[in-house]
Protein backbone atom coordinates (compact mmCIF):
# COMPACT_ATOMS: atom_id res chain seq x y z
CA UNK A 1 -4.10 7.50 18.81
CA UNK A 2 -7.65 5.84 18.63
CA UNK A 3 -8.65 4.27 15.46
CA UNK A 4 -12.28 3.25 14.25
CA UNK A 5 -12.96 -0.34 14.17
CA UNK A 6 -15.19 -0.26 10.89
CA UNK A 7 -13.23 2.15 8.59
CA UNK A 8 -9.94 2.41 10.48
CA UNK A 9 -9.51 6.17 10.43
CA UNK A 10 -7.16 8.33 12.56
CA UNK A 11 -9.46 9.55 15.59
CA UNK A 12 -9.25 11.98 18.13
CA UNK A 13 -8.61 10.11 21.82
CA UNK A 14 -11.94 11.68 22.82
CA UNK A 15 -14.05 11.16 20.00
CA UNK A 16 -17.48 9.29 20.42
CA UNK A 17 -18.21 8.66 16.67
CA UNK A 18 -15.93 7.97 13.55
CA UNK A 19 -15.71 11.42 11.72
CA UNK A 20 -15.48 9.00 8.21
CA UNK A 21 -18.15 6.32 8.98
CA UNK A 22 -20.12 7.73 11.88
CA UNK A 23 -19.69 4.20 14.03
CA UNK A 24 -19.87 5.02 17.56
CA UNK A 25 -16.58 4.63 18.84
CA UNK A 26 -17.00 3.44 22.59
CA UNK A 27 -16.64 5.26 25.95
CA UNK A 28 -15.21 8.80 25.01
CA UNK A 29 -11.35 8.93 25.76
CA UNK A 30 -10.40 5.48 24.95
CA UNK A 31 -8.70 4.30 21.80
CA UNK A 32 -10.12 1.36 20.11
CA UNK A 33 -9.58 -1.98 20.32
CA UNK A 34 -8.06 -2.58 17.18
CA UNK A 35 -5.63 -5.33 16.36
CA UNK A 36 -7.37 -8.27 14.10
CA UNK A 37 -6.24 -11.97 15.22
CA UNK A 38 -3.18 -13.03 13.61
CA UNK A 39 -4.12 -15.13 10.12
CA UNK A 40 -2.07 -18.00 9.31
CA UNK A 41 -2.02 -19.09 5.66
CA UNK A 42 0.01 -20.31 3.10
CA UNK A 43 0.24 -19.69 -0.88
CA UNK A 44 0.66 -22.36 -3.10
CA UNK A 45 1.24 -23.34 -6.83
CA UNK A 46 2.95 -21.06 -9.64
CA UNK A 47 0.63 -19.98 -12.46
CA UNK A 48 -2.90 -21.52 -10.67
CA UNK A 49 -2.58 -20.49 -7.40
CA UNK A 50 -4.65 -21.40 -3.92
CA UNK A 51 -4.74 -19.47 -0.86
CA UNK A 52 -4.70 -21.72 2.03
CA UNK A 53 -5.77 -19.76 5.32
CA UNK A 54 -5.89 -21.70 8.34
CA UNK A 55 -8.45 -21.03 10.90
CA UNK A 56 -8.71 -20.36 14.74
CA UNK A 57 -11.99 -21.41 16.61
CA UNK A 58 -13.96 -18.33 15.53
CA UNK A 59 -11.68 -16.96 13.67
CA UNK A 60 -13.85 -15.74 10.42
CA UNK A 61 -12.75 -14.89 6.62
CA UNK A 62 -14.96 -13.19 4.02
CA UNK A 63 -14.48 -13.96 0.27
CA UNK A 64 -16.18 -12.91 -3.23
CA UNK A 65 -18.83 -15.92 -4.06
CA UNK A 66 -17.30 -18.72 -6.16
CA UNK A 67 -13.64 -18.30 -5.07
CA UNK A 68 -13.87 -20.84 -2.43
CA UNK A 69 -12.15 -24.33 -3.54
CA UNK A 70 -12.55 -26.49 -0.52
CA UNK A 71 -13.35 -26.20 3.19
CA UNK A 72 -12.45 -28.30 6.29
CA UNK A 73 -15.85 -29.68 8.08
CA UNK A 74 -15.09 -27.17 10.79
CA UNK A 75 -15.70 -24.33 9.04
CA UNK A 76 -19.05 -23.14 8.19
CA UNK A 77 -20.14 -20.94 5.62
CA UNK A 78 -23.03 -18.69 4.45
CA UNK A 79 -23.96 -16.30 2.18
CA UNK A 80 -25.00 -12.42 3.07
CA UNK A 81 -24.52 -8.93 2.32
CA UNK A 82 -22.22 -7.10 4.59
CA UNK A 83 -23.55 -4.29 7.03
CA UNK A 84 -25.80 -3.78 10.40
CA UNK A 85 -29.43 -2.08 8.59
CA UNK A 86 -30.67 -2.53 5.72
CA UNK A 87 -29.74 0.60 3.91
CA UNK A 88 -26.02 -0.34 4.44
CA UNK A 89 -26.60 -3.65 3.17
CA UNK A 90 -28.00 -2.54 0.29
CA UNK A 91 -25.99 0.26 -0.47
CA UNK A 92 -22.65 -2.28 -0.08
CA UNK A 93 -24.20 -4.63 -2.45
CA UNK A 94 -24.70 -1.41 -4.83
CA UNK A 95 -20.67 -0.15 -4.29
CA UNK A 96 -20.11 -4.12 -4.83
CA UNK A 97 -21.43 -4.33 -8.27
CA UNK A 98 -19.71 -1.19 -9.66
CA UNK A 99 -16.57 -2.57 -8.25
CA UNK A 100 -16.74 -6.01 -10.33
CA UNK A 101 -17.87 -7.85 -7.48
CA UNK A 102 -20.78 -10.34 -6.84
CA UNK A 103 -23.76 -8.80 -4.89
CA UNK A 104 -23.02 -11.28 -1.61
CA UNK A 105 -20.17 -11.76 0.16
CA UNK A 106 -19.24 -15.42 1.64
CA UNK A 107 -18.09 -15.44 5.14
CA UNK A 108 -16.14 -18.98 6.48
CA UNK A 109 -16.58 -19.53 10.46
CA UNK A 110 -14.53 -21.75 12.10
CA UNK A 111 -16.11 -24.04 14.85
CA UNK A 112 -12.54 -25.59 15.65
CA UNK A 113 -9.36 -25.98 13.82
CA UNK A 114 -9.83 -25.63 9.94
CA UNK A 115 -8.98 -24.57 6.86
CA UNK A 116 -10.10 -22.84 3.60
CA UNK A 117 -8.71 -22.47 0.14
CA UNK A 118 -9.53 -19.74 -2.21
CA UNK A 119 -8.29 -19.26 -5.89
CA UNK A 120 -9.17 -16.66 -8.88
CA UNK A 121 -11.30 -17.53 -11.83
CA UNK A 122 -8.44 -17.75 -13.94
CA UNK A 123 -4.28 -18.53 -14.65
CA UNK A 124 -2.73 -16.43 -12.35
CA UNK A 125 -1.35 -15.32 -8.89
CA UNK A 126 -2.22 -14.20 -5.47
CA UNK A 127 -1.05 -11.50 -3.58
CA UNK A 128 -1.37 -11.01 0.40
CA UNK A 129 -1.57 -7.40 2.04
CA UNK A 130 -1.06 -7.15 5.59
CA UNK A 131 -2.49 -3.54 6.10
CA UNK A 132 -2.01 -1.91 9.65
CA UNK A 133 -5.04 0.24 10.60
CA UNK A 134 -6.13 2.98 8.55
CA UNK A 135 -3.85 1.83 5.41
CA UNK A 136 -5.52 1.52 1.91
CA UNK A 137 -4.85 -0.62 -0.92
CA UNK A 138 -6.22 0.55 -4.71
CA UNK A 139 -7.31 -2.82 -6.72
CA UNK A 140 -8.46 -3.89 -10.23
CA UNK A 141 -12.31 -3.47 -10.30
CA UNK A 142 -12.15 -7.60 -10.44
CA UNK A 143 -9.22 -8.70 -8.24
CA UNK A 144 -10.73 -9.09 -4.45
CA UNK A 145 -10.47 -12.69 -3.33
CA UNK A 146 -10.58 -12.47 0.42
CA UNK A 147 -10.35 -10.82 3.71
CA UNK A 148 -10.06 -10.48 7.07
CA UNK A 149 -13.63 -8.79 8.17
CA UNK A 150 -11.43 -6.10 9.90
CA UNK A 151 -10.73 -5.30 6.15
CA UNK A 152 -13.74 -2.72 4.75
CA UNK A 153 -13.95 -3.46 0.94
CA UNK A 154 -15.28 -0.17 -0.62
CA UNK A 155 -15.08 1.80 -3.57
CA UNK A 156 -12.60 4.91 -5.14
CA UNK A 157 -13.73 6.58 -8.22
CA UNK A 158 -10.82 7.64 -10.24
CA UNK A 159 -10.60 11.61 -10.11
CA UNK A 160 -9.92 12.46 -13.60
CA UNK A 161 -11.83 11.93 -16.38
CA UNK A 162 -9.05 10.97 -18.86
CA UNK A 163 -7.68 8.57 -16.75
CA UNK A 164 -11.49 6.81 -15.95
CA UNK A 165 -12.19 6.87 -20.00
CA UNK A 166 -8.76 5.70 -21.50
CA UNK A 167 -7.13 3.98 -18.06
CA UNK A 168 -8.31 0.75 -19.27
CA UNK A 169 -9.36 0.35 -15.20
CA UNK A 170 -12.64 2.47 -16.32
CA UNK A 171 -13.71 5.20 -13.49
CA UNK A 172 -14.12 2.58 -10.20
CA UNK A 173 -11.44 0.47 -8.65
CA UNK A 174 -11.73 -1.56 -5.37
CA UNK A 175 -10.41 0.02 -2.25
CA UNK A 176 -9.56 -1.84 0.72
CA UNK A 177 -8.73 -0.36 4.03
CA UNK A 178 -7.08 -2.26 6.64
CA UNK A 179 -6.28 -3.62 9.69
CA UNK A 180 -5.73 -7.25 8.61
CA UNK A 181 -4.71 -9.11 5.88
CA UNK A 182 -6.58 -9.27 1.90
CA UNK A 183 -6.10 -11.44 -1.08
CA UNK A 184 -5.83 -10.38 -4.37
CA UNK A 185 -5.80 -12.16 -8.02
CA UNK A 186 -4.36 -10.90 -10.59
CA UNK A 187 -3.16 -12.33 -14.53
CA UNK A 188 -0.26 -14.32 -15.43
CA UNK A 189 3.05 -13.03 -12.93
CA UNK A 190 3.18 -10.14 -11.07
CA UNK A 191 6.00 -7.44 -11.32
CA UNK A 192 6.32 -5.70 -7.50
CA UNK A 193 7.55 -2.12 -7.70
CA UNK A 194 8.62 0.25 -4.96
CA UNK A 195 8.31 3.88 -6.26
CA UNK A 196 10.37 6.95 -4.89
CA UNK A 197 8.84 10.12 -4.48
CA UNK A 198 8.09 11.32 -7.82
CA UNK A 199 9.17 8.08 -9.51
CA UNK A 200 6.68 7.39 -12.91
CA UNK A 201 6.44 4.12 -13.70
CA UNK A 202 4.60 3.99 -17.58
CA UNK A 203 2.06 0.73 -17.50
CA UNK A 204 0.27 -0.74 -20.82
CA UNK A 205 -3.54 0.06 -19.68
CA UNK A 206 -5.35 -2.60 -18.09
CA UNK A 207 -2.22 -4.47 -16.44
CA UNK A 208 -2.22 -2.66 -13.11
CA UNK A 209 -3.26 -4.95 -10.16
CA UNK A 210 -3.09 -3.13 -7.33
CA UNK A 211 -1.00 0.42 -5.58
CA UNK A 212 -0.93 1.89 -2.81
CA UNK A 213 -3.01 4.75 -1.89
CA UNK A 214 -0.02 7.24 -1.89
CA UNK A 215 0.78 6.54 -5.61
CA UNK A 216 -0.81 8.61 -7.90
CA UNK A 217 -2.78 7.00 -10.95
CA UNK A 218 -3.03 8.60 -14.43
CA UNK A 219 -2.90 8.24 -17.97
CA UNK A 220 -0.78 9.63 -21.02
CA UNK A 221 -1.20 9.54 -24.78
CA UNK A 222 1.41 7.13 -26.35
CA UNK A 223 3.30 10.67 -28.06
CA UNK A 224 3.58 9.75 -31.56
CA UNK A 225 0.65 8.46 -33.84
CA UNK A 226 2.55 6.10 -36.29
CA UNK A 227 3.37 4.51 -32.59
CA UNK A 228 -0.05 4.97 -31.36
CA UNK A 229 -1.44 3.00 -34.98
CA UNK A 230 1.11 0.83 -35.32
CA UNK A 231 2.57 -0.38 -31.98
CA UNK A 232 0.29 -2.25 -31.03
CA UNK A 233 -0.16 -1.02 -27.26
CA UNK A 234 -3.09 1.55 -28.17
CA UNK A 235 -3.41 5.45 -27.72
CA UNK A 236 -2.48 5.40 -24.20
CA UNK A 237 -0.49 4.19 -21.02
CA UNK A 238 -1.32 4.35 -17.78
CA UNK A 239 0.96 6.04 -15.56
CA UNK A 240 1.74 5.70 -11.74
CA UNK A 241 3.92 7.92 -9.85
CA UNK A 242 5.11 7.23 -6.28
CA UNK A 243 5.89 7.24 -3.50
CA UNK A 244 4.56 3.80 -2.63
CA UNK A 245 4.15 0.04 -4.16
CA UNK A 246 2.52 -1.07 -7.13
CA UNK A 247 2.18 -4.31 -9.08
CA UNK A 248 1.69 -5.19 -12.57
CA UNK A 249 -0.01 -8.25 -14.35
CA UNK A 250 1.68 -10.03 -17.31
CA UNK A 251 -1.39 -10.68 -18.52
CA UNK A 252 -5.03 -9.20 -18.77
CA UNK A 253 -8.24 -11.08 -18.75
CA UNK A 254 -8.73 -9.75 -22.23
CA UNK A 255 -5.65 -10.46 -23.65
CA UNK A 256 -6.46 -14.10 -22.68
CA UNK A 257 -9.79 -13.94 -24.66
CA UNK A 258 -8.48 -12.60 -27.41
CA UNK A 259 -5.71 -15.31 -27.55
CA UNK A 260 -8.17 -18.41 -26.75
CA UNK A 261 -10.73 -17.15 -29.50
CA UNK A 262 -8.85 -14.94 -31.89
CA UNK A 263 -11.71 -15.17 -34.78
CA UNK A 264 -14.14 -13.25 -32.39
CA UNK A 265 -11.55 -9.89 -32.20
CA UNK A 266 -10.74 -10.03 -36.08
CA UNK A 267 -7.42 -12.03 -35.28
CA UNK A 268 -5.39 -8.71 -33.75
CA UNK A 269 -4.87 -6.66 -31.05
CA UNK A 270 -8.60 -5.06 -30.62
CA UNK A 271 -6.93 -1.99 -28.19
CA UNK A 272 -5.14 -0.64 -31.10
CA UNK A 273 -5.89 1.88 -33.87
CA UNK A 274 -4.48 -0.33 -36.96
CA UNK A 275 -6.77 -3.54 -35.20
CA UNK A 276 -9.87 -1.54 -35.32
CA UNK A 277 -9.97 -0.29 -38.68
CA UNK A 278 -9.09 -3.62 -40.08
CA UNK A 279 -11.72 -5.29 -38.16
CA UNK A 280 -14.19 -2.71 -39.63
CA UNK A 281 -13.05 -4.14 -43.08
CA UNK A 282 -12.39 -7.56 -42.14
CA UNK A 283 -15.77 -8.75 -41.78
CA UNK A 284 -17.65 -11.27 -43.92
CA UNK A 285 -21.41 -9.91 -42.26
């Protein structure tokens, strides 16, 4: 089986061009080369954790700007949007934006033996994928640190509408397709769960890091509306039904907000009913 070397879709031995992507796949009858050089890293700390990837000469890693906390003099960096014409660079920097993501892309090239650290833009932890070819991985729209530039970083607009509006991940997520290996941030600790076929897992909106593309991403109204005013989780959780893995936050870049400057959301949970109408009252304006 042939794969494409941009996208890393299932091809035909004999095809010329990617039926996904359109890249020209080579001499017709030959599977791509596909297999990304081996990363070596390491990942360090508990709450405020670094990446630490060690680099190959000419081994290369691409990261969102501003997640890079050092660099050995061997590696070399600089700043560009991804893709071969114009148009693609353009319309990656577009598909960037409505993911969460800076316009550029940093990419770190090692000259000899170095090393890079990357770390999110606030208390949490990092998760590694190692994705074989083809294999996609669904994201928060703001929790792509870094990747392998075998990985294509690309967007997935959430199918239904109730789960775009009320999902608390809004219509757009980040989708990354393998081969090699991605970083991800998240909030707080991460939960890891490995869903069975049909398996639900019910998730308070917003606290979803990342799933596999085989799991199945929804919402559902709380049930009750005494619990929907007065729980304090809001009118709806997301829900995610295998098979596949998913993992959870324990905490939400808003819930951190509201807990570092509690006078600016009327001193309560903002996502639910009771918080809203007594911030309507609560006001002194």
């Amino acid at each position: 089986m042939a794969f494409c070397n941009k996208c890393g879709a299932n091809q035909a031995d004999d095809a010329r061009f990617c039926f996904q992507c359109g890249t020209p796949m080579g001499v017709a009858g030959a599977p791509a080369a596909y297999a990304p050089q081996p990363l070596e890293y390491t990942i360090q700390g508990d709450n405020l954790q670094v990446a630490r990837v060690k680099l190959q000469p000419g081994q290369e890693i691409y990261a969102e700007a501003g997640k890079m906390v050092y660099k050995t003099p061997s590696v070399q960096w600089e700043t560009k949007m991804s893709g071969n014409s114009i148009g693609e660079k353009i319309w990656g920097a577009l598909k960037r934006k409505l993911s969460g993501e800076s316009l550029f892309m940093t990419y770190f090239r090692a000259n000899g033996l170095g090393e890079v650290g990357f770390a999110g833009s606030y208390p949490g932890r990092i998760q590694a994928f190692d994705l074989p070819p083809g294999k996609s991985v669904l994201v928060q729209r703001d929790g792509f640190l870094a990747a392998q530039p075998t990985v294509q970083l690309s967007i997935a607009l959430v199918k239904k509408i109730g789960s775009g509006l009320f999902g608390g991940e809004g219509f757009i997520l980040q989708k990354l397709t393998g081969p090699g290996v991605v970083f991800i941030h998240g909030g707080g600790d991460f939960i890891e769960f490995n869903l069975a076929p049909g398996e639900m897992l019910q998730v308070d909106t917003g606290c979803i890091v990342a799933f596999e593309d085989t799991v199945q991403y929804d919402i559902q109204f709380v049930g009750g509306i005494k619990t929907a005013i007065f729980g304090g989780e809001g009118l709806f959780l997301a829900t995610l039904t295998g098979p596949g893995r998913a993992i959870v936050q324990s905490m939400t870049l808003s819930k951190l907000r509201r807990e570092l400057a509690p006078s600016a959301t009327g001193g309560g949970d903002e996502r639910s009913a009771l918080g809203a109408i007594t911030g309507m009252f609560g006001s002194d304006d």
